[in-house]
Protein backbone atom coordinates (compact mmCIF):
# COMPACT_ATOMS: atom_id res chain seq x y z
CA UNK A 1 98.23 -8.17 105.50
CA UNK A 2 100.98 -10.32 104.45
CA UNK A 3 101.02 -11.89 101.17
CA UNK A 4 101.71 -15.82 101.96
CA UNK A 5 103.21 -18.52 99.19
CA UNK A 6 99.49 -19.89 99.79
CA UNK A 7 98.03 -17.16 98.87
CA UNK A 8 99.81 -16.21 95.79
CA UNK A 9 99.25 -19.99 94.98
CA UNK A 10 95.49 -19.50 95.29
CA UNK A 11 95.82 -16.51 93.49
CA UNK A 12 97.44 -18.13 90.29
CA UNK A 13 94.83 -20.82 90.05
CA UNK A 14 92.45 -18.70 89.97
CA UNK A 15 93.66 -16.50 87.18
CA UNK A 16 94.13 -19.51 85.25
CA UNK A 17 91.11 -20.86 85.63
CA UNK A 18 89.10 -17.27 84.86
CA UNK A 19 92.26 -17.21 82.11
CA UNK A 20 90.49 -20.82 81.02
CA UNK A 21 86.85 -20.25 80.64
CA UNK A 22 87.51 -16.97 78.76
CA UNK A 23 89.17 -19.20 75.81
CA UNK A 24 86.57 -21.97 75.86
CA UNK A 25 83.93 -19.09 75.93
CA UNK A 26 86.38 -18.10 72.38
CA UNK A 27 86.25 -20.83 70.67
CA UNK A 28 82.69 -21.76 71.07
CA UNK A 29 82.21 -18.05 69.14
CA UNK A 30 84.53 -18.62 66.79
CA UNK A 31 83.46 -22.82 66.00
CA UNK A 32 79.26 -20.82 65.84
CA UNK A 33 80.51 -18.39 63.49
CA UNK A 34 82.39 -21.38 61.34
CA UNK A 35 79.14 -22.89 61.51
CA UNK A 36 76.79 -20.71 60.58
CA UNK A 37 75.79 -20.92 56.98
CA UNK A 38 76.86 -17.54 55.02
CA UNK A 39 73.92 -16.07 53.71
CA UNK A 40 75.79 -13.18 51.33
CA UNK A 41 76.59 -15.59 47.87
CA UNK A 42 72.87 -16.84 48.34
CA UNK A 43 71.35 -12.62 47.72
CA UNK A 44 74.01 -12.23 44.87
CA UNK A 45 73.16 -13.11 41.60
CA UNK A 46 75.90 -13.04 38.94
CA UNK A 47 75.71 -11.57 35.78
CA UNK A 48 76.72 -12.39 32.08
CA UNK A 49 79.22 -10.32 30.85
CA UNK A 50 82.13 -10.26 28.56
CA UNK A 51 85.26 -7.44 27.89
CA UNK A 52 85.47 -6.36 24.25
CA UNK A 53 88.48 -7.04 22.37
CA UNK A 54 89.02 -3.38 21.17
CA UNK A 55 87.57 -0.88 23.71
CA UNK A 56 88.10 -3.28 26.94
CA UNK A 57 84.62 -2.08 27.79
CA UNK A 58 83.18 -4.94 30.04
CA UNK A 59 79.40 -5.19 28.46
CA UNK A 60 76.30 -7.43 28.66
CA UNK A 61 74.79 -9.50 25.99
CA UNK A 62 76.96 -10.58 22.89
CA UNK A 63 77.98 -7.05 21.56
CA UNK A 64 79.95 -4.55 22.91
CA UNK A 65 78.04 -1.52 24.36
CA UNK A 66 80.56 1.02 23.26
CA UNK A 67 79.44 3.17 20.29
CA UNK A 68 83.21 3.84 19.34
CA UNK A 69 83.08 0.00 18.83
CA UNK A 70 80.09 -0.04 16.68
């Protein structure tokens, strides 16, 4: 079986088509992952909290947690 420039021709077409599809098919998941809202900042809630000056102890509420501080 000879290998014929029409063949080879054939042959290259198709890979770029198949070549083709397989990057639309890439894009499409990428563009409906882009999309999609993100769900993870919507379950995290943030909390108040502040470093103390002389400790550098990060602490809720308006003191400083740290009984060195105290």
């Amino acid at each position: 079986m000879m290998l014929s420039i029409g063949k080879i021709f054939w042959l290259v077409i198709i890979l770029l088509c198949v070549w083709y599809v397989f990057k639309i098919i890439e894009k499409r998941k990428i563009n409906s992952r882009n999309n999609q809202p993100n769900n993870d900042n919507k379950n995290k809630k943030g909390i108040d909290a502040y470093k103390c000056e002389k400790c550098g102890l990060w602490s809720t509420g308006d003191k400083c947690n740290n009984k060195e501080c105290i």
